[in-house]
PDB file of N, CA and C in Angstrom:
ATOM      1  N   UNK A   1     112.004  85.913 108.401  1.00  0.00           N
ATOM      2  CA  UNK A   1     111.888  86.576 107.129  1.00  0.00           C
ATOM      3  C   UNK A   1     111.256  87.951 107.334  1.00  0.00           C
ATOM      4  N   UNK A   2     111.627  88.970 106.660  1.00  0.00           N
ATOM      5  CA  UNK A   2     111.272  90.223 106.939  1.00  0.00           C
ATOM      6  C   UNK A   2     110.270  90.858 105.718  1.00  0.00           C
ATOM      7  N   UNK A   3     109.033  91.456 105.828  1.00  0.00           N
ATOM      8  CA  UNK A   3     107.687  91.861 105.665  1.00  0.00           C
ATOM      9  C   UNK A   3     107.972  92.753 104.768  1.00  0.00           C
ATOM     10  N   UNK A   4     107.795  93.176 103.775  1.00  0.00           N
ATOM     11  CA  UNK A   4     107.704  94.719 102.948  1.00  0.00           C
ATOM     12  C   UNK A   4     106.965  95.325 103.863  1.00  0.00           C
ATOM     13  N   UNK A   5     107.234  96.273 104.430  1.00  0.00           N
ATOM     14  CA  UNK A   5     106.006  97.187 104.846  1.00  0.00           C
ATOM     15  C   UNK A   5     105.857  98.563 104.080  1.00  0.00           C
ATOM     16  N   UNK A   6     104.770  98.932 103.724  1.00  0.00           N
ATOM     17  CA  UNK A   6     104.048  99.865 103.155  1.00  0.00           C
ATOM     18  C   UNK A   6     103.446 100.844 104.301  1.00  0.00           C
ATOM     19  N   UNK A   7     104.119 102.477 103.480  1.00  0.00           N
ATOM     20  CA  UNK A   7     103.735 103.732 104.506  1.00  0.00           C
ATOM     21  C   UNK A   7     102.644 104.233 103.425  1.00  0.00           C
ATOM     22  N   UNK A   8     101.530 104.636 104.400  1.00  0.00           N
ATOM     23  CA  UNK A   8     100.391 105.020 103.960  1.00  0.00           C
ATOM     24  C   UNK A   8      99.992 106.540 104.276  1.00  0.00           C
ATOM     25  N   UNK A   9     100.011 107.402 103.840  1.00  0.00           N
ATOM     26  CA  UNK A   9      99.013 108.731 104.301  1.00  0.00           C
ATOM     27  C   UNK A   9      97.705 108.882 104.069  1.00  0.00           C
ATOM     28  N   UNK A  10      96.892 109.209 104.796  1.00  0.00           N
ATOM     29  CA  UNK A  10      95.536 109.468 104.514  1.00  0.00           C
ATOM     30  C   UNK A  10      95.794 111.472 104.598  1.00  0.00           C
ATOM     31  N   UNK A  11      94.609 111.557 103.864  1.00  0.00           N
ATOM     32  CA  UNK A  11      94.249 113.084 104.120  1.00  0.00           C
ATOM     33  C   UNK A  11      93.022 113.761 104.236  1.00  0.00           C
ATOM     34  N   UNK A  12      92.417 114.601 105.226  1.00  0.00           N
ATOM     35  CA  UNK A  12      90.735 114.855 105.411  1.00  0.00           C
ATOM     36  C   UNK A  12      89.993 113.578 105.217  1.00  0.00           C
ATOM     37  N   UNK A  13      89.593 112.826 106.249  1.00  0.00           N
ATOM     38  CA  UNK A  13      89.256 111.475 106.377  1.00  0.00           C
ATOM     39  C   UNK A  13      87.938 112.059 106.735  1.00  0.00           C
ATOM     40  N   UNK A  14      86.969 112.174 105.807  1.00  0.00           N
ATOM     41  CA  UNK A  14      85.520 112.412 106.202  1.00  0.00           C
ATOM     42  C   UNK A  14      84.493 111.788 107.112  1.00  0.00           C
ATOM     43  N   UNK A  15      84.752 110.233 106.671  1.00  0.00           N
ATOM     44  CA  UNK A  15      83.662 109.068 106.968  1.00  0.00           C
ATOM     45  C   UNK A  15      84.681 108.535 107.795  1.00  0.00           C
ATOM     46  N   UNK A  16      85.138 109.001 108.858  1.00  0.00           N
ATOM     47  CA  UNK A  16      86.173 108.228 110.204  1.00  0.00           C
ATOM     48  C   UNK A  16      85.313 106.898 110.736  1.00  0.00           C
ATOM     49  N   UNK A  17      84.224 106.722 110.507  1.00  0.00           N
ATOM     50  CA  UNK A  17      83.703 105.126 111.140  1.00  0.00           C
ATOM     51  C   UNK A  17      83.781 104.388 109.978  1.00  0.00           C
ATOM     52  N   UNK A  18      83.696 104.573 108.313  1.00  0.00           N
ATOM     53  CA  UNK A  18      84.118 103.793 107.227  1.00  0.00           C
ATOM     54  C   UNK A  18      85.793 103.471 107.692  1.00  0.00           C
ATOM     55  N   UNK A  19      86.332 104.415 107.832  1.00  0.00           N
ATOM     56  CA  UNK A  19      87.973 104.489 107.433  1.00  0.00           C
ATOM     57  C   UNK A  19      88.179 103.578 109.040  1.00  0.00           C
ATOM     58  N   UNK A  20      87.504 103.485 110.302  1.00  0.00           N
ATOM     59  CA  UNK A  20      88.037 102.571 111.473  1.00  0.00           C
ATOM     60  C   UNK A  20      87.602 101.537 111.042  1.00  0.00           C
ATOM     61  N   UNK A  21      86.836 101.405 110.211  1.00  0.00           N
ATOM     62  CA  UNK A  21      85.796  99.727 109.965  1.00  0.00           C
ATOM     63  C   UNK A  21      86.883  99.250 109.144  1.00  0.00           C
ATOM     64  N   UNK A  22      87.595  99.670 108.147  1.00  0.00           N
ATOM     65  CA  UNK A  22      88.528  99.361 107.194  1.00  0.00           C
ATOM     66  C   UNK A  22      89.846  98.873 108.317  1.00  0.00           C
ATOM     67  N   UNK A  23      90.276 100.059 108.999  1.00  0.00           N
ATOM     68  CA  UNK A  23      91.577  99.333 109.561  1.00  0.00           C
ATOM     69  C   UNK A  23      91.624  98.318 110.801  1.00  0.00           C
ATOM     70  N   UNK A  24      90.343  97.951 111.285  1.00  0.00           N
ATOM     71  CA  UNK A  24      89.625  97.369 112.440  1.00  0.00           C
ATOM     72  C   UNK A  24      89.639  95.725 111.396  1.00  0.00           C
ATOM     73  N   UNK A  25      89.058  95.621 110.475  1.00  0.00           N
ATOM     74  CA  UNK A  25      89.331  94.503 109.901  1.00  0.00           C
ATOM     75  C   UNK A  25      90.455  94.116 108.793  1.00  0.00           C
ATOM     76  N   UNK A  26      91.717  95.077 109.404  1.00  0.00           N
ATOM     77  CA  UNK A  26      92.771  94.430 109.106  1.00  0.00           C
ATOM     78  C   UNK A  26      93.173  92.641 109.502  1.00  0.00           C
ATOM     79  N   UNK A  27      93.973  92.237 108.800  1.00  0.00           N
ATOM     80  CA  UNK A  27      94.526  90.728 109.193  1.00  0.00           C
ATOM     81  C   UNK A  27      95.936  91.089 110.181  1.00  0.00           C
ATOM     82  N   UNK A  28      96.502  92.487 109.963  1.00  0.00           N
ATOM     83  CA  UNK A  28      97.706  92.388 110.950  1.00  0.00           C
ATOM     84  C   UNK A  28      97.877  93.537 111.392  1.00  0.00           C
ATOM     85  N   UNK A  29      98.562  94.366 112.315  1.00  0.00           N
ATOM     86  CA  UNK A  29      98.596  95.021 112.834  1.00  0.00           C
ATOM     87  C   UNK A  29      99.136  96.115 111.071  1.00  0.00           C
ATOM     88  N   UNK A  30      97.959  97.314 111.967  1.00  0.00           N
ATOM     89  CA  UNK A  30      98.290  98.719 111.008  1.00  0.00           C
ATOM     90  C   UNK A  30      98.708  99.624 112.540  1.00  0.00           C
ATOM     91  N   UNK A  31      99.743 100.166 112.091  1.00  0.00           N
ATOM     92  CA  UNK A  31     100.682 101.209 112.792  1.00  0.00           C
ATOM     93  C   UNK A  31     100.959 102.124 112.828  1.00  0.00           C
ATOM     94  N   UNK A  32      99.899 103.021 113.504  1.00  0.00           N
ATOM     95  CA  UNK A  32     100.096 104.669 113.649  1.00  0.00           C
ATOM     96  C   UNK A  32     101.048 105.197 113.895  1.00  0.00           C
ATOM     97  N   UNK A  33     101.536 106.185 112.858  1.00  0.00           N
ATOM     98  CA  UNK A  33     102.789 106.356 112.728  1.00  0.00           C
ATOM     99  C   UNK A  33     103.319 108.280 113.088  1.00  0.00           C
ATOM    100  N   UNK A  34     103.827 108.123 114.708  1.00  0.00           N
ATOM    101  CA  UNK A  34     103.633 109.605 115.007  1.00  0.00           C
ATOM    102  C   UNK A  34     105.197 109.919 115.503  1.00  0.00           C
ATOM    103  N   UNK A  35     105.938 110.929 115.756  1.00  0.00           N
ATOM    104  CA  UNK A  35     106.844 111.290 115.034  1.00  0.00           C
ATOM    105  C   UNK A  35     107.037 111.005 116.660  1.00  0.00           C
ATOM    106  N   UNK A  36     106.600 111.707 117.635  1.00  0.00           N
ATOM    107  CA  UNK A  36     107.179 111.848 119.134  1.00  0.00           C
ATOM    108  C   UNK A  36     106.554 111.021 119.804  1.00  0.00           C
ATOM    109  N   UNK A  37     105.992 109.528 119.347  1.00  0.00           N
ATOM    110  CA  UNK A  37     105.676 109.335 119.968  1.00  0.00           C
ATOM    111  C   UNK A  37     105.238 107.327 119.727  1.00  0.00           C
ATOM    112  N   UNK A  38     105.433 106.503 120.412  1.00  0.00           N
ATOM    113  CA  UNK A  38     105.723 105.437 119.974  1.00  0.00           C
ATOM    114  C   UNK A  38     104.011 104.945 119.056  1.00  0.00           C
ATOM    115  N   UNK A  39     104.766 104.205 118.498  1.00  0.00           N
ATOM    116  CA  UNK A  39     104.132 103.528 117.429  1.00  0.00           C
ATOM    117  C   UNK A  39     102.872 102.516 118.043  1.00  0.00           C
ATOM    118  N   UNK A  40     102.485 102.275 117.547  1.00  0.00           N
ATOM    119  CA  UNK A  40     100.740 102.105 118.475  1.00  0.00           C
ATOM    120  C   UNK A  40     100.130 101.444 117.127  1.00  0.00           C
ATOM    121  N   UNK A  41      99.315 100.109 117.175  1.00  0.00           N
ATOM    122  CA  UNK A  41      98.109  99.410 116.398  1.00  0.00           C
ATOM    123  C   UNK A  41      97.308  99.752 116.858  1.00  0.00           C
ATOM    124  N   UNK A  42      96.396 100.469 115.548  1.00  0.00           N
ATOM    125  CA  UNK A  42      95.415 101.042 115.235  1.00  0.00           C
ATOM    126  C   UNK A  42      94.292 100.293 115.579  1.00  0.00           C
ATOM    127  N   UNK A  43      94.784  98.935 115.353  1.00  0.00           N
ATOM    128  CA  UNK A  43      93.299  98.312 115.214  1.00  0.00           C
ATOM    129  C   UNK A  43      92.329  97.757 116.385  1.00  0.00           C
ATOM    130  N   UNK A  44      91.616  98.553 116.675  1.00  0.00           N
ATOM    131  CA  UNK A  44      90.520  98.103 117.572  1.00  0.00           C
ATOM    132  C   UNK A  44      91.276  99.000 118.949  1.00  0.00           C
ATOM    133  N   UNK A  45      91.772 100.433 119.062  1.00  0.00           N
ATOM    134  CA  UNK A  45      92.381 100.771 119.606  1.00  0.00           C
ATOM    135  C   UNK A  45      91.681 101.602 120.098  1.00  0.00           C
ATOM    136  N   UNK A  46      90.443 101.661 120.622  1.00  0.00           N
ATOM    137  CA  UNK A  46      89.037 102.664 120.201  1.00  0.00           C
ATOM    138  C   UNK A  46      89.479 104.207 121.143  1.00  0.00           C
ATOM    139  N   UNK A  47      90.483 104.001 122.344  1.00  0.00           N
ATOM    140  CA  UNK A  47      90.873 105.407 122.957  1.00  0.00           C
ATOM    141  C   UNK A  47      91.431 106.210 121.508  1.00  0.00           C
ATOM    142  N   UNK A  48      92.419 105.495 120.819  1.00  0.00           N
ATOM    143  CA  UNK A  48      93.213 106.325 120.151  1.00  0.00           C
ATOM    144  C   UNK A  48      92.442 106.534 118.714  1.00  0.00           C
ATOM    145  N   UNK A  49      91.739 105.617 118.823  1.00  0.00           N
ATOM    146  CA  UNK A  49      90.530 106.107 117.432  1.00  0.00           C
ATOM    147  C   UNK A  49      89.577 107.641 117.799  1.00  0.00           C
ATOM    148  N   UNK A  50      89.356 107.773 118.921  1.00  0.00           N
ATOM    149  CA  UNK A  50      88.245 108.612 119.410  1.00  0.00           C
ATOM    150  C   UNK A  50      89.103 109.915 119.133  1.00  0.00           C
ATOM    151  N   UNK A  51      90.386 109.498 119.685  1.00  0.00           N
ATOM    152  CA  UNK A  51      91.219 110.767 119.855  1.00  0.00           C
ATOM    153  C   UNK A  51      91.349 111.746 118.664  1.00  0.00           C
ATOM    154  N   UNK A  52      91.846 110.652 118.107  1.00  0.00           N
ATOM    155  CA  UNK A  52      91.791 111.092 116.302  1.00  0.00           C
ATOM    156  C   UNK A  52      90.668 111.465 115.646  1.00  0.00           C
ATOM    157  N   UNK A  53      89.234 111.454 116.191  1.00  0.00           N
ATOM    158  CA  UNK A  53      88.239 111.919 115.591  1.00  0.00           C
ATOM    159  C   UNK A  53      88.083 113.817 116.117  1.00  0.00           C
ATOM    160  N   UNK A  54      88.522 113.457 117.733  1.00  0.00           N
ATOM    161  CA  UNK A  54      88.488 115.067 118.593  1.00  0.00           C
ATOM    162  C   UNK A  54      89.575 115.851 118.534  1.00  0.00           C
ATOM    163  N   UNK A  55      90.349 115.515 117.654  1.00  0.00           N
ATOM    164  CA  UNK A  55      91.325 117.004 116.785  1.00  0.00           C
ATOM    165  C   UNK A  55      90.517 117.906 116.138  1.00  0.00           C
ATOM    166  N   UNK A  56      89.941 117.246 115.627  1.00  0.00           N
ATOM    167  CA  UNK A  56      88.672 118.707 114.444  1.00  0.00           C
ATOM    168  C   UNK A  56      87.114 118.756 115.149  1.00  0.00           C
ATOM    169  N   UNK A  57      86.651 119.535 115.322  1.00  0.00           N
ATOM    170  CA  UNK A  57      85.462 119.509 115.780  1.00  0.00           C
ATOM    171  C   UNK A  57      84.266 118.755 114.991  1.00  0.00           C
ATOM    172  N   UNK A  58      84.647 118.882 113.773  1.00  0.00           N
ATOM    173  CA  UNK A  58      83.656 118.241 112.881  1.00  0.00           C
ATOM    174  C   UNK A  58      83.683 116.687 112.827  1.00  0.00           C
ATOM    175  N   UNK A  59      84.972 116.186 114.231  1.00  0.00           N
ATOM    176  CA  UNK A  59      84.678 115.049 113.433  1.00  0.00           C
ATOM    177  C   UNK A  59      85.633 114.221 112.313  1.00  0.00           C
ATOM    178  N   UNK A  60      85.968 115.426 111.338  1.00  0.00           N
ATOM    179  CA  UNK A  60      87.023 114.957 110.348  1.00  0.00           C
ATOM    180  C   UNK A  60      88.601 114.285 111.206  1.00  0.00           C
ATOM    181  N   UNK A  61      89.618 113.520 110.500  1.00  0.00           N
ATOM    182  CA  UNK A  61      90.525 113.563 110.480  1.00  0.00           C
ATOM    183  C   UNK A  61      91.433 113.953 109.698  1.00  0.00           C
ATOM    184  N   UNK A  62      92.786 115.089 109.650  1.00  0.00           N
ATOM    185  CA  UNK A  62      92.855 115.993 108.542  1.00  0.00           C
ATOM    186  C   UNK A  62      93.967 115.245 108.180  1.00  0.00           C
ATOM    187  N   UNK A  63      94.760 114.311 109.195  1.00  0.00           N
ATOM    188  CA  UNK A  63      96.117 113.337 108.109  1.00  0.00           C
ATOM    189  C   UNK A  63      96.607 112.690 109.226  1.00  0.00           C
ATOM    190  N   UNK A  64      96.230 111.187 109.000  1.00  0.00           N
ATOM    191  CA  UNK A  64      97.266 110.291 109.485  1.00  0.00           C
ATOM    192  C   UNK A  64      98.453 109.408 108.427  1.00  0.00           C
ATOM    193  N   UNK A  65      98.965 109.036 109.189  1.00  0.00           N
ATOM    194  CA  UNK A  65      99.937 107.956 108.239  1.00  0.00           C
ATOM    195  C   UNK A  65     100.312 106.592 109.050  1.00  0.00           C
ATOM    196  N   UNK A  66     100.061 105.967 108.616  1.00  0.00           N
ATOM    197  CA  UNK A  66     100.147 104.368 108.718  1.00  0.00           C
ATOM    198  C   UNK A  66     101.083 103.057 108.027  1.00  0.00           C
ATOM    199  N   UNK A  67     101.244 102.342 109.046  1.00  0.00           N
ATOM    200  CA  UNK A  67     102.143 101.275 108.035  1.00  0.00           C
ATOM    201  C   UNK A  67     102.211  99.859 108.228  1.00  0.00           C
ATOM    202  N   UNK A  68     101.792  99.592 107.000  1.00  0.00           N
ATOM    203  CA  UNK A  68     100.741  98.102 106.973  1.00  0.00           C
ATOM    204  C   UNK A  68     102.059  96.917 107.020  1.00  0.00           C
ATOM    205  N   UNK A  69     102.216  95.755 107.087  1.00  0.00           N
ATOM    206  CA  UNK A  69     102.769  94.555 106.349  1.00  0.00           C
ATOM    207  C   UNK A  69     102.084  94.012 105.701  1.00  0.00           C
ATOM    208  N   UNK A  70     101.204  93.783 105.951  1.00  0.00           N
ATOM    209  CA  UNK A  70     100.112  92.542 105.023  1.00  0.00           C
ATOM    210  C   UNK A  70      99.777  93.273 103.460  1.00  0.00           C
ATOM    211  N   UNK A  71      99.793  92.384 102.329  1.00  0.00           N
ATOM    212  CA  UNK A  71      99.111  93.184 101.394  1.00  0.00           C
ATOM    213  C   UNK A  71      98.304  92.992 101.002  1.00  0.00           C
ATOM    214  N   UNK A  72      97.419  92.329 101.648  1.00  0.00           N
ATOM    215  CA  UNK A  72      95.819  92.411 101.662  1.00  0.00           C
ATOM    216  C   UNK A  72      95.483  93.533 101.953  1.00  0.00           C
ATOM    217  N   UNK A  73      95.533  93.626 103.376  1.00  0.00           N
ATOM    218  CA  UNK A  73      95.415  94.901 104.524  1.00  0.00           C
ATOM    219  C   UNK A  73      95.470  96.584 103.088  1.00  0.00           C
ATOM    220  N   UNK A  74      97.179  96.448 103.041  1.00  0.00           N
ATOM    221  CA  UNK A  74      96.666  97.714 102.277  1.00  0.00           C
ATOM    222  C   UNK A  74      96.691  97.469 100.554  1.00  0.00           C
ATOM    223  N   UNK A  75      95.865  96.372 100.355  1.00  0.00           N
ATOM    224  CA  UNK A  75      95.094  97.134  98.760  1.00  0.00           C
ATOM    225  C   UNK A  75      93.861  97.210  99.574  1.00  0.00           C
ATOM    226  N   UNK A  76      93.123  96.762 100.517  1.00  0.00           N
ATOM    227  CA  UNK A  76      91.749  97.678 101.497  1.00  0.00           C
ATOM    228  C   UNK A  76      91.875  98.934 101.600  1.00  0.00           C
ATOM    229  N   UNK A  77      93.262  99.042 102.423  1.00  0.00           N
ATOM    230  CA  UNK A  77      93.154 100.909 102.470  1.00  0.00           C
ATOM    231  C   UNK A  77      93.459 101.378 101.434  1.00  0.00           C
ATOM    232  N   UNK A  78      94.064 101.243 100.006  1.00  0.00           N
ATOM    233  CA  UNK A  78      94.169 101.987  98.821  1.00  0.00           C
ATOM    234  C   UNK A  78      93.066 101.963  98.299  1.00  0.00           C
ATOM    235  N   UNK A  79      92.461 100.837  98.422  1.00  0.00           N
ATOM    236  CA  UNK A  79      91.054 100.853  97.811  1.00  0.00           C
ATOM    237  C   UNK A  79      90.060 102.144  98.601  1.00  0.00           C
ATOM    238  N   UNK A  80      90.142 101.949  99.622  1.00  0.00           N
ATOM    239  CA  UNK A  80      89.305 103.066 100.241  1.00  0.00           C
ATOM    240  C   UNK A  80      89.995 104.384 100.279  1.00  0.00           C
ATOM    241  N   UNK A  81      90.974 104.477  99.644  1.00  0.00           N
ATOM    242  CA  UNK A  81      91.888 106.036  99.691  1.00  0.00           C
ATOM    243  C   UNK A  81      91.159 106.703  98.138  1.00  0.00           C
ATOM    244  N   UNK A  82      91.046 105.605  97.009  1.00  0.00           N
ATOM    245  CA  UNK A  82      90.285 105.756  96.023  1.00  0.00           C
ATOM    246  C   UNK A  82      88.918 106.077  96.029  1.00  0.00           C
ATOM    247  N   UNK A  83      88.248 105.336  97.143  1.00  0.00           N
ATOM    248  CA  UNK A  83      86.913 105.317  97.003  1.00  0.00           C
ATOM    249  C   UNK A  83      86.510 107.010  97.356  1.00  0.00           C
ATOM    250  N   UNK A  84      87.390 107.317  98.398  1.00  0.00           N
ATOM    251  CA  UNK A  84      86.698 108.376  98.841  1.00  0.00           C
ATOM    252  C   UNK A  84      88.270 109.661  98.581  1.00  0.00           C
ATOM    253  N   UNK A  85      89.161 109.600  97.475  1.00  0.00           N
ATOM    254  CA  UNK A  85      89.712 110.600  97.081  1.00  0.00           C
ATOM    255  C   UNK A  85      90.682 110.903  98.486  1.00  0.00           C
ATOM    256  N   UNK A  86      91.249 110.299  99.674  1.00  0.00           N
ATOM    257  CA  UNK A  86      91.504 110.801 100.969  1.00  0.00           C
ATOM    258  C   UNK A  86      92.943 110.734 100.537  1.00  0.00           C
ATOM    259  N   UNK A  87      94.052 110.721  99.908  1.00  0.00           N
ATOM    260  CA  UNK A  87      95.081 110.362  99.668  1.00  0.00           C
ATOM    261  C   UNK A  87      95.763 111.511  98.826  1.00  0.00           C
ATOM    262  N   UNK A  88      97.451 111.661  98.670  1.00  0.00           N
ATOM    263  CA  UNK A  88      98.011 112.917  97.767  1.00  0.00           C
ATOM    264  C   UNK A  88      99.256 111.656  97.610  1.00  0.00           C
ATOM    265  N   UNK A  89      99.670 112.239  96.474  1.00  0.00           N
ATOM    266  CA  UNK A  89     100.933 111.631  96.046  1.00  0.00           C
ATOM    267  C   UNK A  89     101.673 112.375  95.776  1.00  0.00           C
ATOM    268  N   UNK A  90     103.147 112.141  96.483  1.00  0.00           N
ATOM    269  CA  UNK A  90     104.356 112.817  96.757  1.00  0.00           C
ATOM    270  C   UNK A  90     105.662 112.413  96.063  1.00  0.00           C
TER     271      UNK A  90
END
């Protein structure tokens, strides 16, 4: 049987150890989603977490996009796209 999966964008991700704690206690794989380059779970992936923090010097992350199956998983990350405003709608 095949999964709805849900594509997610984040945008200027301030609190990057809130936003890894969120996709770290996902129930299923969340899937960084990069154009050249294969698709990779996020979760508990801590090289490719770090990486994503050392694009901006500050720290910030300025936009990933992700894509959940579970819908637990993402009403967590919508919930936290709310909490902290990180999200645009297209």
């Amino acid at each position: 049987m095949l999964k709805d999966v849900t594509y997610l964008t984040f945008f200027d991700i301030q609190d990057s150890e809130r936003f890894f704690d969120v996709i770290n206690n996902c129930v299923e794989p969340v899937i960084l989603c990069i154009p050249t380059a294969q698709s990779t779970d996020l979760r508990f992936n801590f090289i490719l977490q770090n990486f994503l923090t050392w694009i901006d010097p500050s720290g910030k992350i300025p936009e990933v996009k992700l894509k959940c199956t579970n819908p637990q998983d993402v009403e967590h990350l919508i919930q936290l796209m709310i909490e902290n405003r990180i999200s645009k709608t297209y």
